[in-house]
Protein backbone atom coordinates (compact mmCIF):
# COMPACT_ATOMS: atom_id res chain seq x y z
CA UNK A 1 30.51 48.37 36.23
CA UNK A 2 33.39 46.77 35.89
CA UNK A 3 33.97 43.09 37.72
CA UNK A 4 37.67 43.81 39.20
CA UNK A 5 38.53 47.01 37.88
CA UNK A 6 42.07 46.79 39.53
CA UNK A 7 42.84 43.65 37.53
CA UNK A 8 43.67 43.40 33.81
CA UNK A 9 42.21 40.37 31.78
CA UNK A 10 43.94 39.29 28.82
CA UNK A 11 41.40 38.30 25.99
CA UNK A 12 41.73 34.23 26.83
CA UNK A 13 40.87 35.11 30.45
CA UNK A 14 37.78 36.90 29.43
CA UNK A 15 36.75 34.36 27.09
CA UNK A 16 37.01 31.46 29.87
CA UNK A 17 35.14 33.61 32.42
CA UNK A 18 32.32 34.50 30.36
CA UNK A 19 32.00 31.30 29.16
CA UNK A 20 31.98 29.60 32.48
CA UNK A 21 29.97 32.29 34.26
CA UNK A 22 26.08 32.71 35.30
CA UNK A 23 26.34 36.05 34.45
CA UNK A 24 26.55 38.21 30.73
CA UNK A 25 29.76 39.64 30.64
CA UNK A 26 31.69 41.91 27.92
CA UNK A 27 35.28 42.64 27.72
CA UNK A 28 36.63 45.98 26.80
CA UNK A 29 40.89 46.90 26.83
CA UNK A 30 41.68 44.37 29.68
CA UNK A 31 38.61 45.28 31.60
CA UNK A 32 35.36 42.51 32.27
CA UNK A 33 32.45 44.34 33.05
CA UNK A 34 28.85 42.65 33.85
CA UNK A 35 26.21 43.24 32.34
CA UNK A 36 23.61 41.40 34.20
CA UNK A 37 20.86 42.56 36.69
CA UNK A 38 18.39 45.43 35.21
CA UNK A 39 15.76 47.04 36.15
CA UNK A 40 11.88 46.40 36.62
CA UNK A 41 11.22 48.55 33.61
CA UNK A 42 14.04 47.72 31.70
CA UNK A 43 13.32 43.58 31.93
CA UNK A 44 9.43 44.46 30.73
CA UNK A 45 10.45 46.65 27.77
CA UNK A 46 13.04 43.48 26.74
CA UNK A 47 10.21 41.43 26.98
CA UNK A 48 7.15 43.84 25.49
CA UNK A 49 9.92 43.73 22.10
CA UNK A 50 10.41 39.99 21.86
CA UNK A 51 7.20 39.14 22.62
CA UNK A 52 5.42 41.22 20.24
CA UNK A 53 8.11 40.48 17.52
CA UNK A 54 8.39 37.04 17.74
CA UNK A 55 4.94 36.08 16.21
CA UNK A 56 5.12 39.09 13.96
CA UNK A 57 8.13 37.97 12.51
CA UNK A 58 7.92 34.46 12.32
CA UNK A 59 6.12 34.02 9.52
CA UNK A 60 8.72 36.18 6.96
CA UNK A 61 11.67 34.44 7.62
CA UNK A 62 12.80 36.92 10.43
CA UNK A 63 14.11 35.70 13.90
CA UNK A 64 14.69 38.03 17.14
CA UNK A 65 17.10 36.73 19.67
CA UNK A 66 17.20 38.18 23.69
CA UNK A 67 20.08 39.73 25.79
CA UNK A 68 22.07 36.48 25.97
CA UNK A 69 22.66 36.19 22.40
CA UNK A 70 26.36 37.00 21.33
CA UNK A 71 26.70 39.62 18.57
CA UNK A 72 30.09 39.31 16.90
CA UNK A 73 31.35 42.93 16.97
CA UNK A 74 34.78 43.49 14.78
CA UNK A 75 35.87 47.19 15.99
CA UNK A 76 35.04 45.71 19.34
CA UNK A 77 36.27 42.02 19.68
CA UNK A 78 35.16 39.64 21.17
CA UNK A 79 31.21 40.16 20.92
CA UNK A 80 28.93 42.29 23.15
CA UNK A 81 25.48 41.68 24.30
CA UNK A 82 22.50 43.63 22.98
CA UNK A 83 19.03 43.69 24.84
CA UNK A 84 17.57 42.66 21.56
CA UNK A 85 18.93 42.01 18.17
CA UNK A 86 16.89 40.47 15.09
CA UNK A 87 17.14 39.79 11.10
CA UNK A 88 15.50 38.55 8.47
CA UNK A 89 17.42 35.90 6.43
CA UNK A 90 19.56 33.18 7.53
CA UNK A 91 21.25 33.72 11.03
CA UNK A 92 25.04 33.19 11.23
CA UNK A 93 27.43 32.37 13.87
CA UNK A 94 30.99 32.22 14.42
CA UNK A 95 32.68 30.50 16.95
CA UNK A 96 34.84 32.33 19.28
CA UNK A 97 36.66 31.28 22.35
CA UNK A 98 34.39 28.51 22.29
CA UNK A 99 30.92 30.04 21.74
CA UNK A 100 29.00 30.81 19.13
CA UNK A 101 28.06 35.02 18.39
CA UNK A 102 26.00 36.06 15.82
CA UNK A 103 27.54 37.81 12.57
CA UNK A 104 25.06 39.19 10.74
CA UNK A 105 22.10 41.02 13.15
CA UNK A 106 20.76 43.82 10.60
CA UNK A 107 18.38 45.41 13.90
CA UNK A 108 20.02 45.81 17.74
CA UNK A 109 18.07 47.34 20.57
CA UNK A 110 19.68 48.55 24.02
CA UNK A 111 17.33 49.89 26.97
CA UNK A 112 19.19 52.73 28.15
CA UNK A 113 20.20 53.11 31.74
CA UNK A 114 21.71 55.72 33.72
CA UNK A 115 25.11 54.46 33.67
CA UNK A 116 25.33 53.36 30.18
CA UNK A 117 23.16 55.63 27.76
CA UNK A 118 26.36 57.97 27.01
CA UNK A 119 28.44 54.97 25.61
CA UNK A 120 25.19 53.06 24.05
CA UNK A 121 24.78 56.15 22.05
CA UNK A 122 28.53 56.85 21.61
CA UNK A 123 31.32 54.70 21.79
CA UNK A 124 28.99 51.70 21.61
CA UNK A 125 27.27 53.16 18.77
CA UNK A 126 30.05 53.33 16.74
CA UNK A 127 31.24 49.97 17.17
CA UNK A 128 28.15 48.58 16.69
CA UNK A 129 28.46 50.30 12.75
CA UNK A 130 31.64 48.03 11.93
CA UNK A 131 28.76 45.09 11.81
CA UNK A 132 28.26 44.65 8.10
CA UNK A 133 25.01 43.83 8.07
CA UNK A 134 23.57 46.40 11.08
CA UNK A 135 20.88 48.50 9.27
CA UNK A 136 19.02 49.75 12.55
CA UNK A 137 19.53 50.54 16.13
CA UNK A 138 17.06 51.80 18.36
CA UNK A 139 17.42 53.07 21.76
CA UNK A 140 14.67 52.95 24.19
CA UNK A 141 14.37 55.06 27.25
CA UNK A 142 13.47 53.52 30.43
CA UNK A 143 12.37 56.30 32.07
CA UNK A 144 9.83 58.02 29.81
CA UNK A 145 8.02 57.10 26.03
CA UNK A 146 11.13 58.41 23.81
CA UNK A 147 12.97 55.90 21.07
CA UNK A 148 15.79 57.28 18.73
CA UNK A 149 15.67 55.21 15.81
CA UNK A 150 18.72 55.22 13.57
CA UNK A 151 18.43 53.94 10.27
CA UNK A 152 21.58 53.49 7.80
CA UNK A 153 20.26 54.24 4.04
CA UNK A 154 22.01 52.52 1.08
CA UNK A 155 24.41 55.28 0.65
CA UNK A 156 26.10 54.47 3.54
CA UNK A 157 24.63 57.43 5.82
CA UNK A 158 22.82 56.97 9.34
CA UNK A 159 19.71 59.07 9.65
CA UNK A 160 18.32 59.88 13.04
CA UNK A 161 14.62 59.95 13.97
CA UNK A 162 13.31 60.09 17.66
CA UNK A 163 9.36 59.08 18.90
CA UNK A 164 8.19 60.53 22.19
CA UNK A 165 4.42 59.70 22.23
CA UNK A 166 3.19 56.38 23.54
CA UNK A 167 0.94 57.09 19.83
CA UNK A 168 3.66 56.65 17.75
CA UNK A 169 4.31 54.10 15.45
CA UNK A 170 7.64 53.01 14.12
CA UNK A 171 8.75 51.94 10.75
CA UNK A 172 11.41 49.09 11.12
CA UNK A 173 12.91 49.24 7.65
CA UNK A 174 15.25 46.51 8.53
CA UNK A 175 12.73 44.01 9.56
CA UNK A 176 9.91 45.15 6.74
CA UNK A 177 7.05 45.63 10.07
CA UNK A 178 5.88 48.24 12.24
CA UNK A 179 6.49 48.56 15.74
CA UNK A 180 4.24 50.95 18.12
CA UNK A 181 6.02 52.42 21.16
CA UNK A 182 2.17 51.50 23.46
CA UNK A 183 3.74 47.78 22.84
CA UNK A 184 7.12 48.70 23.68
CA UNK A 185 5.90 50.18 27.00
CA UNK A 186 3.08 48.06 27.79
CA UNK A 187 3.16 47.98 31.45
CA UNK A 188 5.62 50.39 31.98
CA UNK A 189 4.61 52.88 34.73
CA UNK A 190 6.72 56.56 34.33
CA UNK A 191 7.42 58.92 37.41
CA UNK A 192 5.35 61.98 37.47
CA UNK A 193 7.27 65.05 36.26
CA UNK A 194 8.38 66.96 38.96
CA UNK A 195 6.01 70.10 39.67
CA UNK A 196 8.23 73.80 40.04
C-alpha cells in the first residue's frame, strides 16, 4: 500500500524518510510504500526460518539476516526488504543514502500475502535476478503448506520446484542444508477447506 499515493517522492526524499522512519519502507517510480505490519502467520513463518537457520548455519560460515535487512537491488534501486535473506561467505554492504544494504544475498525468502504474491512472483521476481549473487528464492504461502523453490543452475537458467506437504523436505543448494516445510510452519494453524 502505498504511504501517499497522490504524492511523488523523488529518490533523496525516499531515502531521508526511510531512514528516519519506524517503519520498513521501499520506493518504487516516485511512489513510498510500507511494508510493515504482517500477519499472525506470516510473523511465525519469519521466525520458524531464522530460528531454525541460524544455528544450522552458523557453524559453515553462513549468516541469515531478518526483514529489516537492506538488500541492494540494481534493476530496482534503492534496495528492498526481503522477509529473509541469507549466504554463505563474507556479507557485503554498500552504503546508500546513508545506510548500509546488503550486495551479495545468494538465498531471499518473501511470505506471500494477498496483496503482494502477484508482484513477489513477478515483477519482484525479476528484479530480484539482477542480484549477482541470488542463487535461490523461495516463496512461502501463508495460507496453506506450499513453497515454490526457484533455483538458478550454473548455466544461467531458473528451475522451478514447488512442496505442498508439511512432509517435505527441501534442498537449499545455495546454503549447502536442508530445510523441512514442518519447521517452516511450526505453529502455523490453516483454515479448513471449505466443504461444497
Amino acid at each position: 500500500m502505498a504511504a501517499n499515493p497522490e504524492r511523488r517522492y523523488t529518490l533523496e526524499e525516499y531515502l531521508e524518510l526511510d531512514r528516519t522512519s519506524e517503519e520498513r519502507l521501499e520506493f518504487w517510480d516516485g511512489e513510498v510504500f510500507c511494508m510493515s505490519g504482517v500477519s499472525e502467520e506470516h510473523a511465525e513463518i519469519e521466525t520458524n526460518l531464522l530460528a531454525f537457520l541460524k544455528p544450522l548455519l552458523r557453524g559453515r560460515g553462513c549468516r541469515i539476516f531478518p526483514a529489516n535487512v537492506r538488500v541492494k537491488v540494481p534493476t530496482a534501486p534503492p534496495y528492498r526488504y526481503p522477509d529473509v535473506s541469507a549466504l554463505c561467505g563474507e556479507a557485503r554492504f554498500e552504503e546508500i543514502g546513508g545506510v548500509d544494504a546488503l550486495t551479495n544475498p545468494q538465498l531471499i525468502v518473501e511470505v506471500l500475502s494477498p496483496s503482494t504474491e502477484a508482484y513477489d512472483r513477478g515483477e519482484k521476481f525479476t528484479h530480484y535476478k539482477s542480484i549477482p549473487a541470488l542463487r535461490e528464492y523461495l516463496l512461502v504461502a501463508q495460507h496453506r503448506p506450499h513453497v515454490t523453490r526457484l533455483y538458478k543452475q550454473d548455466d544461467g537458467k531458473w528451475i522451478h520446484t514447488e512442496a505442498s506437504e508439511l512432509t517435505a523436505i527441501l534442498t537449499l543448494d545455495s546454503l549447502g542444508c536442508d530445510l523441512p516445510l514442518s519447521e517452516i510452519y511450526q505453529g502455523v494453524s490453516f483454515d479448513p477447506p471449505a466443504t461444497v
